[in-house]
PDB file of N, CA and C in Angstrom:
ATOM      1  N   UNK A   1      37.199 -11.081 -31.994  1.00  0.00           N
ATOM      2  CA  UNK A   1      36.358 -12.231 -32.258  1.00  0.00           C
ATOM      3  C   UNK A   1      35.580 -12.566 -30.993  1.00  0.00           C
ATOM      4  N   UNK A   2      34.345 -12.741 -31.348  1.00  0.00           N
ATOM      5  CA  UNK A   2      33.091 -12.870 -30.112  1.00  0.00           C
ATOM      6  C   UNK A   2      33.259 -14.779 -29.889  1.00  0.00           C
ATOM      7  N   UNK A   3      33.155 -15.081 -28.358  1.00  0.00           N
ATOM      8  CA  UNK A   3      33.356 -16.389 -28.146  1.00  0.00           C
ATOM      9  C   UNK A   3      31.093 -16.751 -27.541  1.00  0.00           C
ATOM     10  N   UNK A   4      31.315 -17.506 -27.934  1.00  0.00           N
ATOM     11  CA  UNK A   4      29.939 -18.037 -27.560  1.00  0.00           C
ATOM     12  C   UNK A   4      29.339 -18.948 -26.004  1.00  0.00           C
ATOM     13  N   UNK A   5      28.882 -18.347 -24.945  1.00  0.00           N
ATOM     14  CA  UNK A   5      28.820 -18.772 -23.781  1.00  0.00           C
ATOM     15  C   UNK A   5      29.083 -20.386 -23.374  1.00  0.00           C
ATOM     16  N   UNK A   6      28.887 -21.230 -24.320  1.00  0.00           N
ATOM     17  CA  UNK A   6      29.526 -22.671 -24.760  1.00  0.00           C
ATOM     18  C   UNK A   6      30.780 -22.718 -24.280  1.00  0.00           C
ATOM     19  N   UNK A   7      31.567 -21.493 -25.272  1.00  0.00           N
ATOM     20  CA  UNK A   7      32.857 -21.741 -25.388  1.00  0.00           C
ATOM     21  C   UNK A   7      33.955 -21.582 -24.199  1.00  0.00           C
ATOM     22  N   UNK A   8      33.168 -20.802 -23.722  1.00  0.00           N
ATOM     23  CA  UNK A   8      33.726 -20.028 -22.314  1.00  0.00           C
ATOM     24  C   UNK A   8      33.405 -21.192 -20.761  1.00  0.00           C
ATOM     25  N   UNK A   9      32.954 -22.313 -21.118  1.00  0.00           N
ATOM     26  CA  UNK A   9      32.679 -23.122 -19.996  1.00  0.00           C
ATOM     27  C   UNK A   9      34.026 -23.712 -19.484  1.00  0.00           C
ATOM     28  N   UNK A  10      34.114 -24.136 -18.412  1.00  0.00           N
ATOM     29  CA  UNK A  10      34.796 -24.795 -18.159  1.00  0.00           C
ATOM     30  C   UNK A  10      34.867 -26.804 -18.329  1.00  0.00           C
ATOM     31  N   UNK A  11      35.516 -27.363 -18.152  1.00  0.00           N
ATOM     32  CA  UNK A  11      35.128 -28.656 -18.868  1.00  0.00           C
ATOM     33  C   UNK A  11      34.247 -29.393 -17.890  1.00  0.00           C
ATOM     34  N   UNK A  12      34.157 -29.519 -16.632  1.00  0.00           N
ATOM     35  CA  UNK A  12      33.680 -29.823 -15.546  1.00  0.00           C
ATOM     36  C   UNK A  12      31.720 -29.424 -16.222  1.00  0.00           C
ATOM     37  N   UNK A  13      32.106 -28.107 -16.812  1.00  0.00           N
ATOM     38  CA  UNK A  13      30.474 -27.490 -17.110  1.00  0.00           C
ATOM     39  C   UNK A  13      30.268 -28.285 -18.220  1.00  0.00           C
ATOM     40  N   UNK A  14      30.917 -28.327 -19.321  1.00  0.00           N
ATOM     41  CA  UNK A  14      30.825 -28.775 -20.485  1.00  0.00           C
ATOM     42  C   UNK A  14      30.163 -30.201 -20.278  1.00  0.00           C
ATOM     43  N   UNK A  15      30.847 -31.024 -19.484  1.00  0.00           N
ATOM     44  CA  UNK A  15      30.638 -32.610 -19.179  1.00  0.00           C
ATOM     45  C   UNK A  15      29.240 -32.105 -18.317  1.00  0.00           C
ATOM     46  N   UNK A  16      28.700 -31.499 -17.758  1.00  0.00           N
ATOM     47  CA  UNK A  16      27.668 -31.149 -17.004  1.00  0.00           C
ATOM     48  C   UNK A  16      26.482 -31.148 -18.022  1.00  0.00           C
ATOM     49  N   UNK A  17      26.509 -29.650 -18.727  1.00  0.00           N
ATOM     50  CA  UNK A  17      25.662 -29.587 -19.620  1.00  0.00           C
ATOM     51  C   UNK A  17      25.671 -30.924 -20.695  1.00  0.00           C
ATOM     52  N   UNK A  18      26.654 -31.541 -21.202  1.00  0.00           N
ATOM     53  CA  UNK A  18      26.448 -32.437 -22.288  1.00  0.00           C
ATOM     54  C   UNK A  18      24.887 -33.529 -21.445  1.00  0.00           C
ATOM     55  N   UNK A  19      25.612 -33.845 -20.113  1.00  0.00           N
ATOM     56  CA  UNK A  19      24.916 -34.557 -19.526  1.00  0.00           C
ATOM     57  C   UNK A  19      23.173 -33.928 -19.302  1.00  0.00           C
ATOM     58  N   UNK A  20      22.854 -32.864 -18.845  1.00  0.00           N
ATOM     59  CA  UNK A  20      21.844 -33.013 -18.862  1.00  0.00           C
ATOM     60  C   UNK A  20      21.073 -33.035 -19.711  1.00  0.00           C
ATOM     61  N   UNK A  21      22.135 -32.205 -21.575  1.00  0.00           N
ATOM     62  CA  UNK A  21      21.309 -32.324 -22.830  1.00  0.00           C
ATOM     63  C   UNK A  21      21.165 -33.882 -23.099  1.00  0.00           C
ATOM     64  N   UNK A  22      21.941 -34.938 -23.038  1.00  0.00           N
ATOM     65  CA  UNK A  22      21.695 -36.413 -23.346  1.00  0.00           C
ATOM     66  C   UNK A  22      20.155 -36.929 -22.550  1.00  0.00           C
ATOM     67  N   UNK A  23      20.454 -36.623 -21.464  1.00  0.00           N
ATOM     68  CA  UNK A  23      19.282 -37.420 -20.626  1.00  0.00           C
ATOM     69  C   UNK A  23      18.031 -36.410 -20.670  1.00  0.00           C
ATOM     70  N   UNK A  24      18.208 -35.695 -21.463  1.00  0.00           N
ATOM     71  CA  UNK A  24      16.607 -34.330 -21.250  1.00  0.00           C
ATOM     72  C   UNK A  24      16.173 -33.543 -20.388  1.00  0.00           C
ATOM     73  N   UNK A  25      16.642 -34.378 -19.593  1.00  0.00           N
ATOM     74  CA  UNK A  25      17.090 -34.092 -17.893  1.00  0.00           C
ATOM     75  C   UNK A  25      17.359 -34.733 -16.741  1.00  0.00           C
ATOM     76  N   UNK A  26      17.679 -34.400 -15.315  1.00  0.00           N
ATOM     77  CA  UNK A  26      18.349 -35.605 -14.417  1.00  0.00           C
ATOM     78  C   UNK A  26      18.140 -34.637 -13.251  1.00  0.00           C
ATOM     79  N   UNK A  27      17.908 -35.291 -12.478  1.00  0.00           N
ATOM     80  CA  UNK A  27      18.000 -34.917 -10.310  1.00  0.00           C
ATOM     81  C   UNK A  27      19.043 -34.539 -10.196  1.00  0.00           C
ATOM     82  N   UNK A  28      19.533 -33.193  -9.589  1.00  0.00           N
ATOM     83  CA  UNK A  28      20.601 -32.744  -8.731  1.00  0.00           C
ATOM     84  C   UNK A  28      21.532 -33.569  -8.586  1.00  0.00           C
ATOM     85  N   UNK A  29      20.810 -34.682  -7.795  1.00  0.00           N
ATOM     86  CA  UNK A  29      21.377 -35.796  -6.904  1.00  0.00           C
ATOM     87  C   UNK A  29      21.823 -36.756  -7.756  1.00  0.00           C
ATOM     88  N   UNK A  30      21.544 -36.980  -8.837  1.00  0.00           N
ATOM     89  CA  UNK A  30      21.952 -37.639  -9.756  1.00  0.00           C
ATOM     90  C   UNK A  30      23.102 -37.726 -10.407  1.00  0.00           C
ATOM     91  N   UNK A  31      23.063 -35.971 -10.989  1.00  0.00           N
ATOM     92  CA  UNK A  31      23.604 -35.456 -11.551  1.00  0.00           C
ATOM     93  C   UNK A  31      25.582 -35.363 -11.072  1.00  0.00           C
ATOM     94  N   UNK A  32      25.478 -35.014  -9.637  1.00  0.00           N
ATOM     95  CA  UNK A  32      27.140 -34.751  -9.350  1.00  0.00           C
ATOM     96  C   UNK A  32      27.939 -36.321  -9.097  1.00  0.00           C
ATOM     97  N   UNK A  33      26.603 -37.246  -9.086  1.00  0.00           N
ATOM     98  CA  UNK A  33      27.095 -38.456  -8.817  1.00  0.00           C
ATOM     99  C   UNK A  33      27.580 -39.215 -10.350  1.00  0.00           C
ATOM    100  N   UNK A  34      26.754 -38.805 -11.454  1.00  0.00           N
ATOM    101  CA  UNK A  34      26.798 -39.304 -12.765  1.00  0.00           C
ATOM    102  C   UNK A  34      28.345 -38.303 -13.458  1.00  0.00           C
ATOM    103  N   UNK A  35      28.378 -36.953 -13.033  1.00  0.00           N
ATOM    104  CA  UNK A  35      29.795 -36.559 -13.171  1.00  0.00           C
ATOM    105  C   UNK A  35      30.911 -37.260 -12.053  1.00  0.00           C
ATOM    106  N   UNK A  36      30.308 -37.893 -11.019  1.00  0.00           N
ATOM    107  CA  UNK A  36      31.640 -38.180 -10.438  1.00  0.00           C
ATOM    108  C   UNK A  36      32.787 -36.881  -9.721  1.00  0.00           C
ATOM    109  N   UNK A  37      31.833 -35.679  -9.013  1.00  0.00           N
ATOM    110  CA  UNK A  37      32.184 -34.896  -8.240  1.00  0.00           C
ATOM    111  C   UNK A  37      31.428 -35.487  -7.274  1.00  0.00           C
ATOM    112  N   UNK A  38      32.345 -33.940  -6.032  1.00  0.00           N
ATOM    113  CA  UNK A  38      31.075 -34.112  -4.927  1.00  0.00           C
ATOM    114  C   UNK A  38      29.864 -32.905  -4.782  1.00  0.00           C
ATOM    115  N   UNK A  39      28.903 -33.493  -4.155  1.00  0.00           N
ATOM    116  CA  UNK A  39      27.902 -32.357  -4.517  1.00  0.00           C
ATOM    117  C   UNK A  39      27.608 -31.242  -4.099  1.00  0.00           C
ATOM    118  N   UNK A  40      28.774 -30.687  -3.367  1.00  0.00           N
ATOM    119  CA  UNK A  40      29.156 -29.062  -3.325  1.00  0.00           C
ATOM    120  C   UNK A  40      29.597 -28.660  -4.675  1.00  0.00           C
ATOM    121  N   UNK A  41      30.282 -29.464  -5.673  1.00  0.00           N
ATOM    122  CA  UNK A  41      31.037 -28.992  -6.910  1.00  0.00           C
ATOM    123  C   UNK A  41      30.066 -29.202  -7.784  1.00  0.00           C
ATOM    124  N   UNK A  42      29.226 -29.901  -7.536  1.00  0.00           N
ATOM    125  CA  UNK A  42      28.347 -30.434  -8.675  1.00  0.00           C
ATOM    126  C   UNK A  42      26.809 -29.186  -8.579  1.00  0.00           C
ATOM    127  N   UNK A  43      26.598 -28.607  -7.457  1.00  0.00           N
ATOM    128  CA  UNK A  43      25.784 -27.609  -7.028  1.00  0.00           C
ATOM    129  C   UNK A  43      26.243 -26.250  -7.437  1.00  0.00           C
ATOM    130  N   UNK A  44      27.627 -26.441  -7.843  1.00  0.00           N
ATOM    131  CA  UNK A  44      28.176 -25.085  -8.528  1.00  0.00           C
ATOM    132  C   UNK A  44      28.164 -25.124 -10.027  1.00  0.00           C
ATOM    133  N   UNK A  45      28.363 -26.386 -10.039  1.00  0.00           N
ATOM    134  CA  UNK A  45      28.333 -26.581 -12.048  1.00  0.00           C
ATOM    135  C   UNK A  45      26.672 -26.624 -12.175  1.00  0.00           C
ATOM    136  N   UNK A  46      25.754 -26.739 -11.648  1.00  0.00           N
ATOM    137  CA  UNK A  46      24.459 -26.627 -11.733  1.00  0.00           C
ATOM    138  C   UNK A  46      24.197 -24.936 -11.936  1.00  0.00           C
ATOM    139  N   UNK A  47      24.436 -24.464 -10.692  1.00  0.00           N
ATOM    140  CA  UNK A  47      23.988 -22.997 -10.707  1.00  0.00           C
ATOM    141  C   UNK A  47      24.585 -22.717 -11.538  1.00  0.00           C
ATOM    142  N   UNK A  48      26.081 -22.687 -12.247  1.00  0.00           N
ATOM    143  CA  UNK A  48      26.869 -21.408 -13.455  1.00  0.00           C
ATOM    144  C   UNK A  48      25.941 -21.812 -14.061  1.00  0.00           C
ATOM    145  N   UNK A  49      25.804 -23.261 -15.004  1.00  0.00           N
ATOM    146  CA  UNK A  49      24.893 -23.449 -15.860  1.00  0.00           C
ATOM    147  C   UNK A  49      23.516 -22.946 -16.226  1.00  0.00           C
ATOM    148  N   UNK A  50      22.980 -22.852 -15.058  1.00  0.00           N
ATOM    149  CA  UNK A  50      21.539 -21.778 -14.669  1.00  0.00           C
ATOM    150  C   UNK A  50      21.828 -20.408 -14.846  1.00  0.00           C
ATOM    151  N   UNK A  51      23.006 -20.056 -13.878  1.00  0.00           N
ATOM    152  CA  UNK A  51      23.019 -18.249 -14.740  1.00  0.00           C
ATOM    153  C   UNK A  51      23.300 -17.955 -15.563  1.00  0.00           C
ATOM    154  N   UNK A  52      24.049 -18.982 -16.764  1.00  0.00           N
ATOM    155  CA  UNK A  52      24.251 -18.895 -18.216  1.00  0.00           C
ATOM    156  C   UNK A  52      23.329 -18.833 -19.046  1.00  0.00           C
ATOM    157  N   UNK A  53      21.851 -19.317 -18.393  1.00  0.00           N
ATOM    158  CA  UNK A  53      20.759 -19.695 -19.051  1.00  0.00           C
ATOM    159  C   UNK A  53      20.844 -20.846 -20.601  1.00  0.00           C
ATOM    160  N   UNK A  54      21.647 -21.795 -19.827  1.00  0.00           N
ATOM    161  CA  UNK A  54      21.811 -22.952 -20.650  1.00  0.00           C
ATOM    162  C   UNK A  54      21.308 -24.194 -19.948  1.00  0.00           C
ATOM    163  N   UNK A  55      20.597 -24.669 -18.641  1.00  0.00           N
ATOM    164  CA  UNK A  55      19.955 -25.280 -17.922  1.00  0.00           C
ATOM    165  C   UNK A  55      18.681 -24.326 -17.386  1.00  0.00           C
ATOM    166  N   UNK A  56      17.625 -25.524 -16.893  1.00  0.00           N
ATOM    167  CA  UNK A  56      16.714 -24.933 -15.890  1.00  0.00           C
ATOM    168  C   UNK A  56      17.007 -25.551 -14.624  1.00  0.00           C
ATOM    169  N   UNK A  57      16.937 -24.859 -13.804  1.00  0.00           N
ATOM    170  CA  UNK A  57      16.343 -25.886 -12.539  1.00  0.00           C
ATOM    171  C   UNK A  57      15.129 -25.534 -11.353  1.00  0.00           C
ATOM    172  N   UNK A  58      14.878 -27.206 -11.429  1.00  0.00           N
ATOM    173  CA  UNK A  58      13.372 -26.759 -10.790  1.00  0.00           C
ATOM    174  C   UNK A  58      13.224 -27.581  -9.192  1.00  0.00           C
ATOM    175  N   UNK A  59      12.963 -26.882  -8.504  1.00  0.00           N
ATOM    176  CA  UNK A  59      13.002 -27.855  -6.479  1.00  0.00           C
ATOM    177  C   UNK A  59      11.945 -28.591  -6.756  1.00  0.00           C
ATOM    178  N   UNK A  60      12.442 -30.119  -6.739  1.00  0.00           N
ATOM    179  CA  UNK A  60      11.615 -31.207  -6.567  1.00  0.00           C
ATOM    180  C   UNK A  60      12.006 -31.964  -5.481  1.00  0.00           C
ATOM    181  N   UNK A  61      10.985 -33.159  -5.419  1.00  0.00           N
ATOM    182  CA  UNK A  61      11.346 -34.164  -4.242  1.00  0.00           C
ATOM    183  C   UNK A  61      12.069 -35.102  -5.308  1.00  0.00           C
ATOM    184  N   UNK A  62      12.637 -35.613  -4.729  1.00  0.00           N
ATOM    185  CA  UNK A  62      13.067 -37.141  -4.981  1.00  0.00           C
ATOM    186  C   UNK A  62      13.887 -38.002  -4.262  1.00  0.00           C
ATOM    187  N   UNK A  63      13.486 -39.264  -4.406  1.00  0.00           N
ATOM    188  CA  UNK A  63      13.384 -40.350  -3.248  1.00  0.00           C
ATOM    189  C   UNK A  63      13.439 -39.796  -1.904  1.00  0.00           C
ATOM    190  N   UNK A  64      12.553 -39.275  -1.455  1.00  0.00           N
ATOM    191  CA  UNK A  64      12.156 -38.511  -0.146  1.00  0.00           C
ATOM    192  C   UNK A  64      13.235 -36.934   0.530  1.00  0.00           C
ATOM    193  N   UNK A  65      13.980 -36.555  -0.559  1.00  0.00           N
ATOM    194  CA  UNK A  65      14.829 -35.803  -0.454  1.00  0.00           C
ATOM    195  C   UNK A  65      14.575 -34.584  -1.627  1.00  0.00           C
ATOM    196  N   UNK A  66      14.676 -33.113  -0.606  1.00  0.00           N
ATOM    197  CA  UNK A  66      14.730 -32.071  -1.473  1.00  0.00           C
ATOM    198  C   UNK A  66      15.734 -31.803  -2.407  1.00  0.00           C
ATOM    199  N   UNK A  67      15.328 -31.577  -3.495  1.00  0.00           N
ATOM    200  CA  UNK A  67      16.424 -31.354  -4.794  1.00  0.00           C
ATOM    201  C   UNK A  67      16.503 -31.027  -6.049  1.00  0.00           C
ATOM    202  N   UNK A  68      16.997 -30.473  -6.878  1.00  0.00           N
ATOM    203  CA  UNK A  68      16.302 -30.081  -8.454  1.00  0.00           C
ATOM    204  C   UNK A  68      16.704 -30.862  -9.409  1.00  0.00           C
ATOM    205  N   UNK A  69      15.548 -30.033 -10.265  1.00  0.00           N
ATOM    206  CA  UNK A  69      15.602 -31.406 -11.857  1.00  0.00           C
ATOM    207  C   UNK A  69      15.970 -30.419 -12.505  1.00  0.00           C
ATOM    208  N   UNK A  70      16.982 -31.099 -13.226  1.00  0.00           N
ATOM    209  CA  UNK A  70      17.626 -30.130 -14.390  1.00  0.00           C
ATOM    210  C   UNK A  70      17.631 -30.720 -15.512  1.00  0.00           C
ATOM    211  N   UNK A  71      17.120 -29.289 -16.073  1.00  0.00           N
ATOM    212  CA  UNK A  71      16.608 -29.904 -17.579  1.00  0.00           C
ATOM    213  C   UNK A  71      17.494 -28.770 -18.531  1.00  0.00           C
ATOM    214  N   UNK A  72      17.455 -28.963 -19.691  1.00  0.00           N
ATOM    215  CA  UNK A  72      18.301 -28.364 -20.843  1.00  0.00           C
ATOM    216  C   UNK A  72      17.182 -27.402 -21.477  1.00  0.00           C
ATOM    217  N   UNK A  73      17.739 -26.117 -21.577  1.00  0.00           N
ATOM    218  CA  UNK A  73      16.843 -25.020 -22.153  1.00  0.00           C
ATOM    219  C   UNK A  73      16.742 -25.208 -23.720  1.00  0.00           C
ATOM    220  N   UNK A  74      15.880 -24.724 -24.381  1.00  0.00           N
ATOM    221  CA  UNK A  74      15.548 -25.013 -25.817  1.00  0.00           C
ATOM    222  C   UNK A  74      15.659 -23.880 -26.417  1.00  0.00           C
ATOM    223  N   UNK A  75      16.631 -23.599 -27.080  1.00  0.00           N
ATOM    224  CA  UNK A  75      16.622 -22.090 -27.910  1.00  0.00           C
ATOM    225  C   UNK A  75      16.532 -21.809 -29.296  1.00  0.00           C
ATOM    226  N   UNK A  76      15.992 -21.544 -30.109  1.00  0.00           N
ATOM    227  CA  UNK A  76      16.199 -21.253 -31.647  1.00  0.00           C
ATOM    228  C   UNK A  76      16.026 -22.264 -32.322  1.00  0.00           C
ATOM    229  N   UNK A  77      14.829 -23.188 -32.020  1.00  0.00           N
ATOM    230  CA  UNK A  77      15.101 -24.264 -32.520  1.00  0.00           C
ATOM    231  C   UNK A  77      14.527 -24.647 -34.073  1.00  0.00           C
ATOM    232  N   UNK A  78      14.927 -24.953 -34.592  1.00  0.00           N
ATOM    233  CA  UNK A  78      14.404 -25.075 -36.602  1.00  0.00           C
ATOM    234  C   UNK A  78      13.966 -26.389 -36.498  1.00  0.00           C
ATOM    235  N   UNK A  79      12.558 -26.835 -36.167  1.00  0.00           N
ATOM    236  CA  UNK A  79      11.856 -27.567 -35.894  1.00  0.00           C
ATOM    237  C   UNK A  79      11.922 -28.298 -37.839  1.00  0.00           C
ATOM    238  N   UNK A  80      11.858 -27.058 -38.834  1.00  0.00           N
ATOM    239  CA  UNK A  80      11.750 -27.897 -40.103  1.00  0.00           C
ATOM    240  C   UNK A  80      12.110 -29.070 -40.482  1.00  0.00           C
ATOM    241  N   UNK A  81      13.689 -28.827 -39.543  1.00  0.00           N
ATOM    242  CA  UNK A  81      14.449 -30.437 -40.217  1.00  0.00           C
ATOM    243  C   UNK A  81      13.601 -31.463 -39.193  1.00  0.00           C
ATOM    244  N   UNK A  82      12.861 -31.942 -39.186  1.00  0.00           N
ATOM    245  CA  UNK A  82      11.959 -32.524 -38.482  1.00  0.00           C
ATOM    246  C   UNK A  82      10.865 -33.252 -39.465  1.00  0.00           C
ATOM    247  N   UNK A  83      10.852 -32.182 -40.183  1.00  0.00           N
ATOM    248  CA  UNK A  83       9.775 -32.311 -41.489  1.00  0.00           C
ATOM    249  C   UNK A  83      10.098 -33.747 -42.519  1.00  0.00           C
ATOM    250  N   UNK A  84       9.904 -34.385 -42.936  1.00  0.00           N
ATOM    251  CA  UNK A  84       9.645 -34.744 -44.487  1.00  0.00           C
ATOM    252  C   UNK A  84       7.899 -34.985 -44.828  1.00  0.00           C
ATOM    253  N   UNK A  85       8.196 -33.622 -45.969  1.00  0.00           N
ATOM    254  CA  UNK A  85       7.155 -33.157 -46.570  1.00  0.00           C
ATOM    255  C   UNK A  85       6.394 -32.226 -45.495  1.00  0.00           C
ATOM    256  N   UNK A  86       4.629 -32.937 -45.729  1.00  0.00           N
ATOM    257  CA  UNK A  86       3.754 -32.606 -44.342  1.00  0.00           C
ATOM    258  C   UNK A  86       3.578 -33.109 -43.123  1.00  0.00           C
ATOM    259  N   UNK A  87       4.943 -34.473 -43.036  1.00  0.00           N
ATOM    260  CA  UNK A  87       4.868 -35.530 -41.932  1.00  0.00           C
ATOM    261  C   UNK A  87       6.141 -35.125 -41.212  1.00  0.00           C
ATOM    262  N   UNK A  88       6.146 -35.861 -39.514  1.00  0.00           N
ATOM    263  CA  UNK A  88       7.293 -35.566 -38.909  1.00  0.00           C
ATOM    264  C   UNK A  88       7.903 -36.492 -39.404  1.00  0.00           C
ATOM    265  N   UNK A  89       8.994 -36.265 -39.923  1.00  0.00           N
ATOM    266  CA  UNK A  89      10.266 -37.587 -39.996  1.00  0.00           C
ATOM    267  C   UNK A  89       9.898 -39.000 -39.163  1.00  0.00           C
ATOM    268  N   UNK A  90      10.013 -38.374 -38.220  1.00  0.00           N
ATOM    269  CA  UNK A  90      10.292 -39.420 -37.249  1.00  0.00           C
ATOM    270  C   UNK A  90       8.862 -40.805 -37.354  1.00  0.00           C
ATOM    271  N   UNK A  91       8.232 -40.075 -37.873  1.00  0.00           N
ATOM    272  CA  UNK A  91       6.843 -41.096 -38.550  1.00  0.00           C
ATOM    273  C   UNK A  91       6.694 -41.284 -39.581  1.00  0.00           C
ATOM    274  N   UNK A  92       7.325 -41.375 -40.737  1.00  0.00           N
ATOM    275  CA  UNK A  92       7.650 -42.139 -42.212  1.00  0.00           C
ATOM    276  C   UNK A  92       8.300 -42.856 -41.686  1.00  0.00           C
ATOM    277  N   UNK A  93       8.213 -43.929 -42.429  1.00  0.00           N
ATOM    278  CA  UNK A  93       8.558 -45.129 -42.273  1.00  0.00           C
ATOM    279  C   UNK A  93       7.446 -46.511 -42.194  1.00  0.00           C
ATOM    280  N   UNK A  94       8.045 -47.383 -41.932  1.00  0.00           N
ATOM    281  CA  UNK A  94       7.005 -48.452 -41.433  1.00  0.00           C
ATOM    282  C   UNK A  94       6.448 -49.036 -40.005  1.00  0.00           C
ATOM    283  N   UNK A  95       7.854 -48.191 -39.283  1.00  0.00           N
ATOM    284  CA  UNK A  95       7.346 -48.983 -37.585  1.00  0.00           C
ATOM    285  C   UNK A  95       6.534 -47.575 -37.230  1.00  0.00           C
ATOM    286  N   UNK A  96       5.770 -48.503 -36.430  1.00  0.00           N
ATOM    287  CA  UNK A  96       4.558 -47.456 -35.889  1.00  0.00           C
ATOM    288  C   UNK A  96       5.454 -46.627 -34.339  1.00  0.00           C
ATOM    289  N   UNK A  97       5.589 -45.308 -34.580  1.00  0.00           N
ATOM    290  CA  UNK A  97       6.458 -44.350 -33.322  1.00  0.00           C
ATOM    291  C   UNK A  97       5.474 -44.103 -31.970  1.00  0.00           C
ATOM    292  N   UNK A  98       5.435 -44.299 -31.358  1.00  0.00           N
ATOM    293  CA  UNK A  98       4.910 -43.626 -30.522  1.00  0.00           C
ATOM    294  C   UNK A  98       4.814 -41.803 -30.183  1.00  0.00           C
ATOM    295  N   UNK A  99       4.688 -40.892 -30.574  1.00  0.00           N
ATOM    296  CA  UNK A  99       4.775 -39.606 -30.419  1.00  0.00           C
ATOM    297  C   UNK A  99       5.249 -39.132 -28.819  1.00  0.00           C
ATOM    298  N   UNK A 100       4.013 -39.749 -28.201  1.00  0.00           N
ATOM    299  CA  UNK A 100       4.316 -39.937 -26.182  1.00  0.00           C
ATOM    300  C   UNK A 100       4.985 -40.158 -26.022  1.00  0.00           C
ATOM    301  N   UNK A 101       5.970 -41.201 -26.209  1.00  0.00           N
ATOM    302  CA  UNK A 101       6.884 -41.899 -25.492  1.00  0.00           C
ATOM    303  C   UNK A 101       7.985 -41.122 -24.931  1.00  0.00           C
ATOM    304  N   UNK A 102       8.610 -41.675 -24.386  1.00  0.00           N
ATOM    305  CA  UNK A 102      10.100 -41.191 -23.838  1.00  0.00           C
ATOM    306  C   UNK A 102      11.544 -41.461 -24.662  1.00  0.00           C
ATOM    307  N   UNK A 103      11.110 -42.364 -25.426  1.00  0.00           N
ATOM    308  CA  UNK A 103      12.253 -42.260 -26.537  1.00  0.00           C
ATOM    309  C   UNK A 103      11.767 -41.165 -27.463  1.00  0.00           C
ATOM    310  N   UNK A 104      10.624 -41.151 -28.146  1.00  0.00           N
ATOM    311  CA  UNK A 104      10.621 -39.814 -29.049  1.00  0.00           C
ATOM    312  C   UNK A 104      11.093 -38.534 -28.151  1.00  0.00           C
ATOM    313  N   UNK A 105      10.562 -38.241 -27.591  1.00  0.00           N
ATOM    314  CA  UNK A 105      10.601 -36.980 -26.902  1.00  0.00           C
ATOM    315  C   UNK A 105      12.327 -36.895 -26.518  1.00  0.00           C
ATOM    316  N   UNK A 106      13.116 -37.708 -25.961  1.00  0.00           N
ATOM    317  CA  UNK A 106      14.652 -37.404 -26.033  1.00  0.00           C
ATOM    318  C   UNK A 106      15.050 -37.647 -27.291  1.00  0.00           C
ATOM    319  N   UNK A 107      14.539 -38.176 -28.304  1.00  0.00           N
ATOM    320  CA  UNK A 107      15.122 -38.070 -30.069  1.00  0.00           C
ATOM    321  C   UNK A 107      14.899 -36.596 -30.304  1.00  0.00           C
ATOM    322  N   UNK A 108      13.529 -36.546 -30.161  1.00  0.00           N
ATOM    323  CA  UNK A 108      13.610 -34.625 -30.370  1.00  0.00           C
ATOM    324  C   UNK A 108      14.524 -33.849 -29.374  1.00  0.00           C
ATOM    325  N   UNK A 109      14.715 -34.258 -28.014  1.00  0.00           N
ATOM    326  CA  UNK A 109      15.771 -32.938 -27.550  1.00  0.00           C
ATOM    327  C   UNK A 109      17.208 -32.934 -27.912  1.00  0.00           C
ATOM    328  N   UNK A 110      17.574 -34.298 -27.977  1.00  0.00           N
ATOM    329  CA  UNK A 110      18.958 -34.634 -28.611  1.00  0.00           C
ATOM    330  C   UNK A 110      19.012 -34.010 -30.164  1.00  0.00           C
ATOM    331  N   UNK A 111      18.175 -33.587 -31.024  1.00  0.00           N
ATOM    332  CA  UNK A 111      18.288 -33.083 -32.608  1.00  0.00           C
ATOM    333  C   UNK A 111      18.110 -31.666 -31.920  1.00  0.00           C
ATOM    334  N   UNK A 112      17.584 -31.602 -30.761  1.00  0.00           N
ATOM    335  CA  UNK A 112      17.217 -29.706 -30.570  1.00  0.00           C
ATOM    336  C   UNK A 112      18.957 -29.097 -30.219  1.00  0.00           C
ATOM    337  N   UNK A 113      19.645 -29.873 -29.835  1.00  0.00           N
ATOM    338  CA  UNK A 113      21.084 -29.255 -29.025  1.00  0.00           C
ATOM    339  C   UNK A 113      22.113 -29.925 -29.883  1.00  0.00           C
ATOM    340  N   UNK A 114      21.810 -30.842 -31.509  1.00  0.00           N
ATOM    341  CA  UNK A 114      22.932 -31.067 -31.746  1.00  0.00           C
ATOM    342  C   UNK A 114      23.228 -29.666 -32.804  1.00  0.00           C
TER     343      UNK A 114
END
């Protein structure tokens, strides 16, 4: 029986990746502090995650300090259930969505990784 690169994480990764799929993405620096390691351990659960090709990471600045943004890779994704009819879901209805925003855009990555 074949195990799926998911399955094979360790929990430290697991709580890693959940985290950067929730937030869409998050700073390095953010990141080992929001797991509550230190950020030698948290720079290792970054990289496995990257050579698993289940994160990206990209060298940015932030708050005047070098560091990466890690974001959650998008794979196979069945955009259909998205659909009702010829409209996106997420715009039937009556409240007017913003498409731009930052809440749509993490509603769509959170349905892309559940």
């Amino acid at each position: 029986m074949s195990t799926t690169v998911e399955e094979e994480l360790s929990e430290d990764e697991r709580a890693g990746l959940e985290l950067v799929r929730t937030t869409g993405g998050i700073h390095q620096s953010d990141f080992w502090k929001e797991l509550d390691v230190t950020s030698r351990k948290g720079s290792r659960i970054a990289e496995s995650l990257e050579d698993r090709d289940l994160i990206e990471r990209e060298d940015t600045v932030y708050e005047g300090h070098n560091t990466y943004y890690l974001s959650p890779v998008a794979r196979d994704l069945d955009f259909s259930l998205l659909m009702a009819g010829n409209n996106l879901s997420p715009l039937v209805g009556e409240e007017d969505v913003e498409p731009e925003s930052d809440v749509f855009s993490q509603w769509i990555m959170q349905l892309a990784y559940e």
